[in-house]
N, C-alpha and C. Protein backbone atom coordinates (compact mmCIF):
# COMPACT_ATOMS: atom_id res chain seq x y z
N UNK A 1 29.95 -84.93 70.05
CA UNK A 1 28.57 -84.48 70.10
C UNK A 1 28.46 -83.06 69.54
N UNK A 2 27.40 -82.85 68.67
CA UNK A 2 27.08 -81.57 68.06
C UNK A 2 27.01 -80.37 69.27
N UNK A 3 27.52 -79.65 69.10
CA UNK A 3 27.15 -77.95 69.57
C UNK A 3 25.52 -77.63 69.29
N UNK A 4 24.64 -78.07 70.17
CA UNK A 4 23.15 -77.72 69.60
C UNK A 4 23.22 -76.00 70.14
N UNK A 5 23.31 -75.42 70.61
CA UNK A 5 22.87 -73.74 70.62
C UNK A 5 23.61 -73.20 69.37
N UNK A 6 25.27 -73.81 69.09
CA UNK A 6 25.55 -73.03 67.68
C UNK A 6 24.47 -74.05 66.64
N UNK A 7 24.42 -74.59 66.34
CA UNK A 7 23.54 -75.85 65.93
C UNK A 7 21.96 -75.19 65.16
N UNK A 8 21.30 -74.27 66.59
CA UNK A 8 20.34 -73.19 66.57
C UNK A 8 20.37 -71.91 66.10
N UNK A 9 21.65 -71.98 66.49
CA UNK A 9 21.94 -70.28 65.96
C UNK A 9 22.40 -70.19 64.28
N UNK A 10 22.27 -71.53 63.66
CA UNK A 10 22.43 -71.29 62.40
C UNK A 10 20.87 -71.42 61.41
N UNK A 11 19.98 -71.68 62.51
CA UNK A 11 18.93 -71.56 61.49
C UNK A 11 17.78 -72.59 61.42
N UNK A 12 16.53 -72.64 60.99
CA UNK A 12 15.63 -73.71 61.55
C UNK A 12 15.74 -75.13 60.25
N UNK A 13 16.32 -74.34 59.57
CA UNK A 13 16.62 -75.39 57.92
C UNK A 13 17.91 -76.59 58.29
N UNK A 14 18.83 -75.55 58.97
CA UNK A 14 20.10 -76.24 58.94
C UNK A 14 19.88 -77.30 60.53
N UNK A 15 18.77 -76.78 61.55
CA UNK A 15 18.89 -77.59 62.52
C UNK A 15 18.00 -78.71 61.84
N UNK A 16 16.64 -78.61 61.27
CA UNK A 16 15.68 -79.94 60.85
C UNK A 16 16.42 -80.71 60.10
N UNK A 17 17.37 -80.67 59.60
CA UNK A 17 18.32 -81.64 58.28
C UNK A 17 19.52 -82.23 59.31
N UNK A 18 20.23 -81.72 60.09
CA UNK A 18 20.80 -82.64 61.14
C UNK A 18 19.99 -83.25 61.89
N UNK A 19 18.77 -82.93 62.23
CA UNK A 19 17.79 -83.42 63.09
C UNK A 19 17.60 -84.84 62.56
N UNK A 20 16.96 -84.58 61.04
CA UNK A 20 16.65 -86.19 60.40
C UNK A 20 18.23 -86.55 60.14
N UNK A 21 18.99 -86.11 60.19
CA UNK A 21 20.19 -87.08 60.17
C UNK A 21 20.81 -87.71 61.16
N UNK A 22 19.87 -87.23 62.32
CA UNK A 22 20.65 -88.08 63.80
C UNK A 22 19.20 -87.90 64.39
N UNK A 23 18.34 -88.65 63.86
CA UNK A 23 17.09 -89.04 64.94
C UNK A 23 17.05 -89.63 66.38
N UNK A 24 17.99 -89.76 66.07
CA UNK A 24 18.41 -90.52 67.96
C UNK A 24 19.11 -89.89 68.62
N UNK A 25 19.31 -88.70 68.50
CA UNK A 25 20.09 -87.89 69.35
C UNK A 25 19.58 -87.35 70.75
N UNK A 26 20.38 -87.23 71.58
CA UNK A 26 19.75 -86.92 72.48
C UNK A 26 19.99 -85.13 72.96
N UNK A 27 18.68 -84.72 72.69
CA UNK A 27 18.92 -83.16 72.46
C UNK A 27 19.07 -82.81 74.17
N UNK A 28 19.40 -81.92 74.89
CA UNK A 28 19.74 -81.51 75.95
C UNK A 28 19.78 -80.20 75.70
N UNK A 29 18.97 -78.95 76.19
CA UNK A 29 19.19 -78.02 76.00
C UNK A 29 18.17 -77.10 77.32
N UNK A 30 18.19 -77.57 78.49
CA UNK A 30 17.85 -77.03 79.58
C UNK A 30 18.43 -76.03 80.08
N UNK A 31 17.72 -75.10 80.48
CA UNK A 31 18.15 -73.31 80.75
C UNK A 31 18.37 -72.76 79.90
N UNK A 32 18.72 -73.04 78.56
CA UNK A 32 18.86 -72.15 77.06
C UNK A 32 18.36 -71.04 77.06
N UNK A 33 18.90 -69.76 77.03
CA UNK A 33 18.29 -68.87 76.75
C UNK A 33 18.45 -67.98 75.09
N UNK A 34 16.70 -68.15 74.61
CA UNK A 34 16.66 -67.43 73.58
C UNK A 34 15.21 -67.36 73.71
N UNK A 35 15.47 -65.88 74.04
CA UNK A 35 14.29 -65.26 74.05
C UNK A 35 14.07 -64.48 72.91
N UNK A 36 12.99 -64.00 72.48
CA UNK A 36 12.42 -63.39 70.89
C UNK A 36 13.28 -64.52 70.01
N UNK A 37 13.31 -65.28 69.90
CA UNK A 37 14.00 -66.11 69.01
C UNK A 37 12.78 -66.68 68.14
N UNK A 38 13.17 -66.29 66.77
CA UNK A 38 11.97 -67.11 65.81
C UNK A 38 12.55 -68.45 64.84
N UNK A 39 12.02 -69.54 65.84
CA UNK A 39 12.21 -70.65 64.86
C UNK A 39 11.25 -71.53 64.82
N UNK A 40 10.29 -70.90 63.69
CA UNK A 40 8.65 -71.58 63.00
C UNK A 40 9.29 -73.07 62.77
N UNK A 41 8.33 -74.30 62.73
CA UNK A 41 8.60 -75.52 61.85
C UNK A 41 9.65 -76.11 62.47
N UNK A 42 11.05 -75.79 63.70
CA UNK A 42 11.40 -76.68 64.31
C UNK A 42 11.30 -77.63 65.16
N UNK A 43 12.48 -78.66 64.60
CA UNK A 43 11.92 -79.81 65.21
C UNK A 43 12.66 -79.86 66.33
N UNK A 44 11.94 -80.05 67.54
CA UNK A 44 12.40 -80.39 69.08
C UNK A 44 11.75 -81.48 69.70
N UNK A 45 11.36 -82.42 69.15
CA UNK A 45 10.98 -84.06 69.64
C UNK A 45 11.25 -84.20 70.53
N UNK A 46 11.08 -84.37 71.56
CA UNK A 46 11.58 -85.05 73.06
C UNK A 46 12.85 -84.49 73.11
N UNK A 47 13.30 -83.32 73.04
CA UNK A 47 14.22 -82.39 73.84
C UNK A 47 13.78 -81.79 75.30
N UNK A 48 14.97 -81.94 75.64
CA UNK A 48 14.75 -81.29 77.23
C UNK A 48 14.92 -80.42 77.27
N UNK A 49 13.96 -78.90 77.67
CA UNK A 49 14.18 -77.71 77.36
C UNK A 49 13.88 -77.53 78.70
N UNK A 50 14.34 -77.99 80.09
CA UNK A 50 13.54 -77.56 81.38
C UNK A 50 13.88 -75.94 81.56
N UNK A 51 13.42 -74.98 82.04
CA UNK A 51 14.30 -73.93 82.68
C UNK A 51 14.77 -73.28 81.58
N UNK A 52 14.07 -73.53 80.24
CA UNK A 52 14.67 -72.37 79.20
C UNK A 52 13.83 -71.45 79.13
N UNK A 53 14.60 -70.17 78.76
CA UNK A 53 13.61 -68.85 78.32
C UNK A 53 13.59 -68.92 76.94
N UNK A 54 12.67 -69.10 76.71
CA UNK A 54 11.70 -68.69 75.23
C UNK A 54 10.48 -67.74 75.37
N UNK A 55 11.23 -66.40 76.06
CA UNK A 55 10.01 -65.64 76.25
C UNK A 55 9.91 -64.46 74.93
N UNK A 56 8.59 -64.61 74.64
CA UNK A 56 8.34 -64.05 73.21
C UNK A 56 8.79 -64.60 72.32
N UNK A 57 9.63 -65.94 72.22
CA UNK A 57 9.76 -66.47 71.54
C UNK A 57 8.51 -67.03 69.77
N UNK A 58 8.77 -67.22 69.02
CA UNK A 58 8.41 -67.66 68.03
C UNK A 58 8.61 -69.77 67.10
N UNK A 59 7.57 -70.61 67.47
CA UNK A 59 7.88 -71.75 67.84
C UNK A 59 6.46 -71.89 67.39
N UNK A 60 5.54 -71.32 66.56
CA UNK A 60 4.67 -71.54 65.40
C UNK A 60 4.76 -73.05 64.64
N UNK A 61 4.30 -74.36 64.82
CA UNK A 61 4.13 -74.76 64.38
C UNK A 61 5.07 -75.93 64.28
N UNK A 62 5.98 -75.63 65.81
CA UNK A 62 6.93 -77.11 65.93
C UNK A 62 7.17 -77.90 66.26
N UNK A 63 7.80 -78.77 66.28
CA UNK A 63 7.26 -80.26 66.48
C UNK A 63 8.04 -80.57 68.46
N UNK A 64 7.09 -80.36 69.64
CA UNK A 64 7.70 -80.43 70.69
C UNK A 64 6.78 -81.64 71.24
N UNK A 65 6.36 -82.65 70.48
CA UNK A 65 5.91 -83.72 70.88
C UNK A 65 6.60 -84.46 71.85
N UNK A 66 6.17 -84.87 73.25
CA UNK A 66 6.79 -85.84 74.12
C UNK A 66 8.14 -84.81 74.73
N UNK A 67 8.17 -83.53 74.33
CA UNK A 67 9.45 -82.73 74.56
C UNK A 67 9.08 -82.11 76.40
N UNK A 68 10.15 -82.03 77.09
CA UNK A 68 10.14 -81.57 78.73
C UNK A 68 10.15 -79.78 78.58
N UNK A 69 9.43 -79.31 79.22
CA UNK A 69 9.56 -77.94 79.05
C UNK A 69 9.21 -77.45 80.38
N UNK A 70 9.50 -78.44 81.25
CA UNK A 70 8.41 -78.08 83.20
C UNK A 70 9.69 -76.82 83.27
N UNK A 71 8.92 -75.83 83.54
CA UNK A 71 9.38 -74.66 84.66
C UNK A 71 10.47 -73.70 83.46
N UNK A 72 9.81 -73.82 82.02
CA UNK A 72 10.41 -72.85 81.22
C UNK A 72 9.11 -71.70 81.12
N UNK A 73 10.36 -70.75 80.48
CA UNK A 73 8.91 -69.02 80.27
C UNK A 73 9.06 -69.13 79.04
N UNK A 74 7.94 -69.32 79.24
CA UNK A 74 7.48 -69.40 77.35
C UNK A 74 6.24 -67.89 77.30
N UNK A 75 6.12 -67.26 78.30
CA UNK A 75 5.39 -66.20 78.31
C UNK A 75 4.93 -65.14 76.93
N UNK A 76 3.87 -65.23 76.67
CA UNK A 76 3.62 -64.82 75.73
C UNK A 76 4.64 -65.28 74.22
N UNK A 77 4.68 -66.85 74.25
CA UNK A 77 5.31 -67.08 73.00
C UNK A 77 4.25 -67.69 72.08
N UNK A 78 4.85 -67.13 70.58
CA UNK A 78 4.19 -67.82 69.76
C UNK A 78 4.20 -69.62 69.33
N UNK A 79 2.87 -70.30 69.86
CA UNK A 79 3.32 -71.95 69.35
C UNK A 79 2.05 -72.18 68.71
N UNK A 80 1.63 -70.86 68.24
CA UNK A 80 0.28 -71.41 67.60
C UNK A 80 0.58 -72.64 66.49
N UNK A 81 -0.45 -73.88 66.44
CA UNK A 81 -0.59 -75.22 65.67
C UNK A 81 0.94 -75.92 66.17
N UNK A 82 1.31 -75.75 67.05
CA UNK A 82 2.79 -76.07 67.41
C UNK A 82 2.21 -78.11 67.92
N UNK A 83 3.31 -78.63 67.33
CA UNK A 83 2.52 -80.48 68.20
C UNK A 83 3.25 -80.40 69.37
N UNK A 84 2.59 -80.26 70.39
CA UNK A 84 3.10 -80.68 71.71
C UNK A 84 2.69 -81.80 72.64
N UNK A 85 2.25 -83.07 71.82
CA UNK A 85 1.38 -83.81 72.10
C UNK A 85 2.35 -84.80 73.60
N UNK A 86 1.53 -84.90 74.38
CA UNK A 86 2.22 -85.84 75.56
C UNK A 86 3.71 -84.92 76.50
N UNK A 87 3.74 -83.69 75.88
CA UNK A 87 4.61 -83.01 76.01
C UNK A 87 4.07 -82.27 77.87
N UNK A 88 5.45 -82.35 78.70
CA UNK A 88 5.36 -82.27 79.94
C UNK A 88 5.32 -80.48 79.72
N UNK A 89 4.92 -80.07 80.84
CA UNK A 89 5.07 -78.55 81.07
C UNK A 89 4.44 -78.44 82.36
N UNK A 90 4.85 -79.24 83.38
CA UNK A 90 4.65 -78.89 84.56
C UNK A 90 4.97 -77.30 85.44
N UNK A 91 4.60 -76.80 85.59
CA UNK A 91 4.71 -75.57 86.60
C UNK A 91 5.08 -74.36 85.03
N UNK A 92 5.32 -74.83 84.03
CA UNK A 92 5.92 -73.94 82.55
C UNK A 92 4.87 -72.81 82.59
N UNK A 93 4.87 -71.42 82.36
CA UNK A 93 4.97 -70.26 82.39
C UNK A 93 4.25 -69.64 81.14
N UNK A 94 3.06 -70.09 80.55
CA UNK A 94 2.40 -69.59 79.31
C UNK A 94 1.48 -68.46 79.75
N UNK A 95 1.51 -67.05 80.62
CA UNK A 95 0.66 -66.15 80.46
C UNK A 95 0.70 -65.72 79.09
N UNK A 96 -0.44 -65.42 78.56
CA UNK A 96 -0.48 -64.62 77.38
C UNK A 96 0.15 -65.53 76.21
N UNK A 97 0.26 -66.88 75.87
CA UNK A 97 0.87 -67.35 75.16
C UNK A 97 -0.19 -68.05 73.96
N UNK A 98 0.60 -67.87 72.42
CA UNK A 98 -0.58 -67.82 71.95
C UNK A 98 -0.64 -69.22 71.26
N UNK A 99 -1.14 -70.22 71.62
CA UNK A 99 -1.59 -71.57 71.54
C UNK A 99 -3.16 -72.00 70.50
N UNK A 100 -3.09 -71.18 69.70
CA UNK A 100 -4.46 -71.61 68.77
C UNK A 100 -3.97 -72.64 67.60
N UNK A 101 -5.10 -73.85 68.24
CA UNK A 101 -4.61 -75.02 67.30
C UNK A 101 -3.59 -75.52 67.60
N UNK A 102 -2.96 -75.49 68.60
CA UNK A 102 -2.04 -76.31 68.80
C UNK A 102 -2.50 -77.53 69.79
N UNK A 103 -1.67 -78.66 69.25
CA UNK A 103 -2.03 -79.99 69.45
C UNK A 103 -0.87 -79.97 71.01
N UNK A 104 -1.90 -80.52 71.99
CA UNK A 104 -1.55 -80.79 73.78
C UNK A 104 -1.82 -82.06 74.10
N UNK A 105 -2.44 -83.19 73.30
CA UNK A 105 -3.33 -83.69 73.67
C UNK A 105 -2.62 -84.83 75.02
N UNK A 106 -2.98 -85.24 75.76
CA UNK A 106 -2.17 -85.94 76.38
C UNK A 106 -1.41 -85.29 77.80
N UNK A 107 -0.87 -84.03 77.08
CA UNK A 107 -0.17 -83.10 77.97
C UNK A 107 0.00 -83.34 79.44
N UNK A 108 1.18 -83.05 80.65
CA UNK A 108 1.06 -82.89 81.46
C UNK A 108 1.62 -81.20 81.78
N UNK A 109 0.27 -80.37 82.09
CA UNK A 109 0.22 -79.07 82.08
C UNK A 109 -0.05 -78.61 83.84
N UNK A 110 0.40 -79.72 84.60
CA UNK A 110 0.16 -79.43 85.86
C UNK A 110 0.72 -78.20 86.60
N UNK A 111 -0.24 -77.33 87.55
CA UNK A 111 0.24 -76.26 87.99
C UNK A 111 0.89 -74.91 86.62
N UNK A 112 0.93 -74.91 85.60
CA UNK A 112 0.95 -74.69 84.46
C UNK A 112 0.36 -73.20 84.84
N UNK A 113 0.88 -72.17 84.20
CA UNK A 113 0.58 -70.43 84.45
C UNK A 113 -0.25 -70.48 82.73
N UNK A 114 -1.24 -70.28 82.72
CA UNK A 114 -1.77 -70.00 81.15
C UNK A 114 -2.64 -69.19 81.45
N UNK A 115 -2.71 -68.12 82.24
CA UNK A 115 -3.25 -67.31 82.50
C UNK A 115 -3.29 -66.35 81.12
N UNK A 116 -4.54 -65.61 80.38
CA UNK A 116 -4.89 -65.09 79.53
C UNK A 116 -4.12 -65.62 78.12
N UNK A 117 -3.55 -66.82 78.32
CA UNK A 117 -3.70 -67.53 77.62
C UNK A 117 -4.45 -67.67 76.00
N UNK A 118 -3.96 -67.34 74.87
CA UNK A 118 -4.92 -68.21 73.81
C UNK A 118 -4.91 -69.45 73.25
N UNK A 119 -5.67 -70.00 73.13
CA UNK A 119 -6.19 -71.53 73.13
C UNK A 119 -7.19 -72.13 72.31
N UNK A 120 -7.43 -70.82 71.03
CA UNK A 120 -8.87 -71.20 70.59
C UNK A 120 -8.80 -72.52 69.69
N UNK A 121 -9.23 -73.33 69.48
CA UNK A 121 -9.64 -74.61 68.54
C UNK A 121 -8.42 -75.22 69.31
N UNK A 122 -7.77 -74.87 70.27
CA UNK A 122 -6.62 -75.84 70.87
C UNK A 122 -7.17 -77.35 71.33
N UNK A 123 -6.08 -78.55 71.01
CA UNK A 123 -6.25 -79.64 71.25
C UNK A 123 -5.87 -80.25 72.95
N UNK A 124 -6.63 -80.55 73.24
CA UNK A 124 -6.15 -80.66 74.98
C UNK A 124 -6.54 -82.01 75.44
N UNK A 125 -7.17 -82.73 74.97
CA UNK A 125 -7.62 -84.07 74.67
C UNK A 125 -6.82 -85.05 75.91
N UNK A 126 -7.33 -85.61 76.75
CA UNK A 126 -6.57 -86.20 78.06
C UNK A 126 -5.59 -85.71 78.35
N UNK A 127 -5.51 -84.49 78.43
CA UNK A 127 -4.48 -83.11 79.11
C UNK A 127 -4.42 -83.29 80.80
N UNK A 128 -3.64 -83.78 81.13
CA UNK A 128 -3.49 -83.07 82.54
C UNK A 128 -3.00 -81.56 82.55
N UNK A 129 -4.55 -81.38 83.50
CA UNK A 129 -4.30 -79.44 83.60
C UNK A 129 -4.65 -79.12 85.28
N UNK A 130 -4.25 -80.18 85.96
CA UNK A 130 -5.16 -80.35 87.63
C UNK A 130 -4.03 -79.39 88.24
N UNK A 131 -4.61 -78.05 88.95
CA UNK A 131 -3.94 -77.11 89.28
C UNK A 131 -3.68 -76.07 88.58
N UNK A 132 -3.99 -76.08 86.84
CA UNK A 132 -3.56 -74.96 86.02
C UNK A 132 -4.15 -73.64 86.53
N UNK A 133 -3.15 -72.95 85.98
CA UNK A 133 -4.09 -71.53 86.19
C UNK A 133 -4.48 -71.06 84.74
N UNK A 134 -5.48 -71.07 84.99
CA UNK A 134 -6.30 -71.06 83.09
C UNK A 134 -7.32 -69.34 83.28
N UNK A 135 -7.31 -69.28 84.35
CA UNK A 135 -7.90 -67.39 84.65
C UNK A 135 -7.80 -66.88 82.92
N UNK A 136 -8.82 -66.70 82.51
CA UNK A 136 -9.01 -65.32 81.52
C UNK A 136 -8.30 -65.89 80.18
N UNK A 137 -8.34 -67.52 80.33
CA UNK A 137 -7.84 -67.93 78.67
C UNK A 137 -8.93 -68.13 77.86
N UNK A 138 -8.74 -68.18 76.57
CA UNK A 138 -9.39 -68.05 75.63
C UNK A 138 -9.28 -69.97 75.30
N UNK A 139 -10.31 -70.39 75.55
CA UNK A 139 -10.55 -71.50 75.10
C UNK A 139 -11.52 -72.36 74.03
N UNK A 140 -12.21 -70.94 73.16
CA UNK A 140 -13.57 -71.00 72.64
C UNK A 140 -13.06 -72.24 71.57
N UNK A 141 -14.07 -72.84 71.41
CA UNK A 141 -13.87 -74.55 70.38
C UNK A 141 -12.82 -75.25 70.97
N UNK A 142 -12.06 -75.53 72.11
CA UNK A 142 -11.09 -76.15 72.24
C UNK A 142 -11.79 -77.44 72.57
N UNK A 143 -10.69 -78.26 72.26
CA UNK A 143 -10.84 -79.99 72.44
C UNK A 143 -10.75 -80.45 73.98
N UNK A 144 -11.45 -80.37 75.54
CA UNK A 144 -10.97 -81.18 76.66
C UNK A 144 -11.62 -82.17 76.74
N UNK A 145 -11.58 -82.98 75.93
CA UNK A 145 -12.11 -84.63 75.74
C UNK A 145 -11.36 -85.02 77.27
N UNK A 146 -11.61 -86.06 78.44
CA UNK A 146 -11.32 -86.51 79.49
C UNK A 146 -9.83 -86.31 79.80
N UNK A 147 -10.19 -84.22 79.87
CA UNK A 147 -8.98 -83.67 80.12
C UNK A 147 -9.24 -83.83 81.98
N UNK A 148 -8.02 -83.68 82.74
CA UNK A 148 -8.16 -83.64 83.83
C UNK A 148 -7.93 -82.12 84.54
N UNK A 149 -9.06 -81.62 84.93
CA UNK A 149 -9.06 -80.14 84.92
C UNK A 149 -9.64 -79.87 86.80
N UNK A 150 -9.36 -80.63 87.05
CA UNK A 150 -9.52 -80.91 89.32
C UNK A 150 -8.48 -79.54 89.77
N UNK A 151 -8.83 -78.57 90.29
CA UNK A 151 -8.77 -77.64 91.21
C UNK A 151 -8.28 -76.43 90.30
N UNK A 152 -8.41 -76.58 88.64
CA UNK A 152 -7.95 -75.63 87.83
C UNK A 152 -8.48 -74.52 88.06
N UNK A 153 -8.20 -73.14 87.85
CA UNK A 153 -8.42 -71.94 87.74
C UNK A 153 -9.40 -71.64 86.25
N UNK A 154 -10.16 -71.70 86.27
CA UNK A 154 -11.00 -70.74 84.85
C UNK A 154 -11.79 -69.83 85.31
N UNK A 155 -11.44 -68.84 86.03
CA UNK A 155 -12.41 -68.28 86.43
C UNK A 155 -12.64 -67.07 85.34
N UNK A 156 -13.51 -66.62 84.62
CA UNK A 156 -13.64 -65.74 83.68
C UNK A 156 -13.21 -66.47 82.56
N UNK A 157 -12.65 -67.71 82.23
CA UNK A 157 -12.78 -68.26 80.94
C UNK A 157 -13.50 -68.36 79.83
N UNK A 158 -13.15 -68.16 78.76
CA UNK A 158 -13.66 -68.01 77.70
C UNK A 158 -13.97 -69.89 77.15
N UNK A 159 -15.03 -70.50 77.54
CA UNK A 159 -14.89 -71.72 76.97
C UNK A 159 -16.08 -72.29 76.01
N UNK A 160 -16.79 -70.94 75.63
CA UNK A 160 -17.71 -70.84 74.26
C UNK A 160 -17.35 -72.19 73.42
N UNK A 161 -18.32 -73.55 73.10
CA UNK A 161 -18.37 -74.07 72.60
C UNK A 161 -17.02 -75.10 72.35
N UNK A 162 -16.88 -74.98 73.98
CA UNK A 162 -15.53 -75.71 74.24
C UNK A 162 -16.22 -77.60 74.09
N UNK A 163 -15.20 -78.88 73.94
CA UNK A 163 -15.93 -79.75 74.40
C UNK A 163 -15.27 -80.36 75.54
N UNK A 164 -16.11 -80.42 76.96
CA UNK A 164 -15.59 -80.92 77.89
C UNK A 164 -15.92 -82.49 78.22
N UNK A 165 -16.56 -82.84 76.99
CA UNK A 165 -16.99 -84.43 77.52
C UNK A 165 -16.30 -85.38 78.50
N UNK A 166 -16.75 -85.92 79.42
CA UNK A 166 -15.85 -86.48 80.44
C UNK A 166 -14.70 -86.06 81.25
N UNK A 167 -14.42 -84.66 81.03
CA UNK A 167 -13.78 -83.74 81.41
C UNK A 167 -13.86 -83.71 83.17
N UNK A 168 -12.41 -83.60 83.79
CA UNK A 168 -12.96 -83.59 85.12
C UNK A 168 -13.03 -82.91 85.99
N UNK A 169 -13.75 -81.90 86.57
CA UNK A 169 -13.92 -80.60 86.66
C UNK A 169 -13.52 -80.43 88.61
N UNK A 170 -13.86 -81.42 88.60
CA UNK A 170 -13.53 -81.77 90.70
C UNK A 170 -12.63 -80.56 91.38
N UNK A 171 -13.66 -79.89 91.91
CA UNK A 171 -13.11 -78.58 92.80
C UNK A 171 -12.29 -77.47 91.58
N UNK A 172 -12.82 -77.67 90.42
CA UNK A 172 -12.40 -76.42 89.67
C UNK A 172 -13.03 -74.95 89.72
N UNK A 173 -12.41 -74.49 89.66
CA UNK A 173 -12.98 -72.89 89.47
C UNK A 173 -13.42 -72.04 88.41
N UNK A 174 -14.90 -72.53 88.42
CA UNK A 174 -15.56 -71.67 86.73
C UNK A 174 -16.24 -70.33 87.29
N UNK A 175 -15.94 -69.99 88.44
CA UNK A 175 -16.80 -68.52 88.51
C UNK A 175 -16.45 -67.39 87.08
N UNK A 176 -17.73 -66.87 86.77
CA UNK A 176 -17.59 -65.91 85.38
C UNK A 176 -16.94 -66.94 84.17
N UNK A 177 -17.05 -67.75 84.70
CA UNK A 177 -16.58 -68.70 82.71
C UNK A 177 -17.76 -68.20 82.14
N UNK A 178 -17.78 -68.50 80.67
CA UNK A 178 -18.42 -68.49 79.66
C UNK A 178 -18.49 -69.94 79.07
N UNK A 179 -19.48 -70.46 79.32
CA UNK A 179 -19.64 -71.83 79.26
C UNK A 179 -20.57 -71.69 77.73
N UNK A 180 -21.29 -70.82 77.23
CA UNK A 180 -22.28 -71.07 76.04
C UNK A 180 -21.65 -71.90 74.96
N UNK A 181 -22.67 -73.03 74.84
CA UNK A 181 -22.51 -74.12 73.65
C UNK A 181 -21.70 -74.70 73.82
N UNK A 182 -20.77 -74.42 74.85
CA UNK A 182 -19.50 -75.98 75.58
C UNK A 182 -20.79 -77.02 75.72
N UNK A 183 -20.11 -78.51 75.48
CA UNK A 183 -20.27 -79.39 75.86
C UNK A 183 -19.71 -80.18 76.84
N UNK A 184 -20.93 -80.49 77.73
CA UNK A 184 -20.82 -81.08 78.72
C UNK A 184 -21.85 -81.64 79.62
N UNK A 185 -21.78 -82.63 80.82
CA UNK A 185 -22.80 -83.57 81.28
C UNK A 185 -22.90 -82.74 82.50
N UNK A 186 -24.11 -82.07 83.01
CA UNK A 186 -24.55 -81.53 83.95
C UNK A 186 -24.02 -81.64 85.10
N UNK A 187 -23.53 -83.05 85.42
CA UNK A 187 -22.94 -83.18 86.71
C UNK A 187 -21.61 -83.26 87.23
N UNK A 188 -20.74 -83.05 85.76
CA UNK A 188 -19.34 -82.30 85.83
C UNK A 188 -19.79 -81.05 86.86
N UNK A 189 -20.33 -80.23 86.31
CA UNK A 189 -20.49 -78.41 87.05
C UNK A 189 -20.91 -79.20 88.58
N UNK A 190 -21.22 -80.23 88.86
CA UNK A 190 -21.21 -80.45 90.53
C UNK A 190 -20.50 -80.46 91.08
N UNK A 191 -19.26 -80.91 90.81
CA UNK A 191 -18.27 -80.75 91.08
C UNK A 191 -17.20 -79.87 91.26
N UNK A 192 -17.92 -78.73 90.47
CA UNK A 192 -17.00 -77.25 90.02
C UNK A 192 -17.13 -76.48 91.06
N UNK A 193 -16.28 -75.76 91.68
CA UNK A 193 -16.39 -74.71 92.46
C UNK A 193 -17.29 -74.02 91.71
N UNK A 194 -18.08 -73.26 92.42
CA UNK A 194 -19.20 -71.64 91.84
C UNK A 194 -19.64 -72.11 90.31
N UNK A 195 -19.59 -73.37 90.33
CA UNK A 195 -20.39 -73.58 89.11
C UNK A 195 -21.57 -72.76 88.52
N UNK A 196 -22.31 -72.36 90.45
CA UNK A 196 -23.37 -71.66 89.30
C UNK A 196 -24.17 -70.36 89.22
N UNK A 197 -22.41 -69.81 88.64
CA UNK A 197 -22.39 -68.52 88.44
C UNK A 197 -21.56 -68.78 87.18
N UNK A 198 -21.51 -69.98 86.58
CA UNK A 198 -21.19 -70.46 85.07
C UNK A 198 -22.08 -70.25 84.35
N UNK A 199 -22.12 -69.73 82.69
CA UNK A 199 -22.98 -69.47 81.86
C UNK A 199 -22.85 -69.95 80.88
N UNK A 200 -23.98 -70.67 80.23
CA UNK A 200 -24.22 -71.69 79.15
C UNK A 200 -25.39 -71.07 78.45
């Protein structure tokens, strides 16, 4: 079996070309630590990254579709347009992390730290986010098509022309959101904690 950390440490060219040469591999790389590490355009498909530090990391645009990342610090890392589609990140550690355009859709983001968070045009599309802490993220144009968003934190959210269609808001917390030009059905916010001290 390949050495995947030397594997990494040679580069994001030399890991994507073994990558398509052993598509079936089974990547394992839980607790890894590389932090400030910049590798734009890699591919991590359904790798298990539980418990790794990638804090400040750089991960712009890579492919962590269906990939495990519950209870890694990804704190303030770059994954802007990154595919993380169906990709777990239970209890995972994104304060300040900058997520614009990046594809979640599916996601399980439960209990999830995304506190000040950026998120703008982010894809979140049947996201489990029930429990996130979303406090003070930037969510303006993001996608929560029948995201599940039940006891989440937005309080002071930025969700300007967010779309929450069918979105499920049950005991969430929008005090001070910024709701203007989000979409959504009136009787989601019934459900919202302090809904209405939400602004549209």
């Amino acid at each position: 079996m390949a050495d995947l950390e030397q594997l990494l440490n040679q580069g994001v060219e030399v890991w994507n070309r073994w990558r398509s040469e052993h598509p079936d591999e089974l990547i394992t790389l839980s607790r890894i630590a590389l932090p400030h590490v910049s590798l734009p355009r890699i591919n991590l498909r359904q790798a298990n990254l539980r418990w790794a530090n990638l804090y400040m990391s750089s991960l712009n645009e890579a492919i962590l579709c269906e990939a495990d990342l519950s209870e890694a610090n990804l704190i303030q890392a770059n994954l802007r347009q990154a595919d993380l589609r169906r990709a777990r990140l239970l209890r995972t550690e994104l304060i300040r992390a900058y997520l614009d355009a990046a594809h979640l859709d599916e996601g399980d983001l439960r209990y999830a730290d995304l506190y000040y968070a950026e998120l703008l045009g982010a894809f979140l599309n049947g996201a489990n986010l029930r429990h996130a802490h979303l406090g003070r993220a930037i969510l303006r144009r993001a996608q929560l098509r029948g995201a599940d968003l039940s006891h989440a934190d937005l309080s002071y959210a930025d969700l300007r022309a967010a779309d929450l269609q069918d979105a499920v808001l049950d005991d969430a917390d929008l005090s001070h959101a910024n709701l203007q030009d989000a979409t959504y059905a009136e009787q989601q916010l019934l459900q919202a904690r302090s809904w209405s001290t939400a602004r549209r």
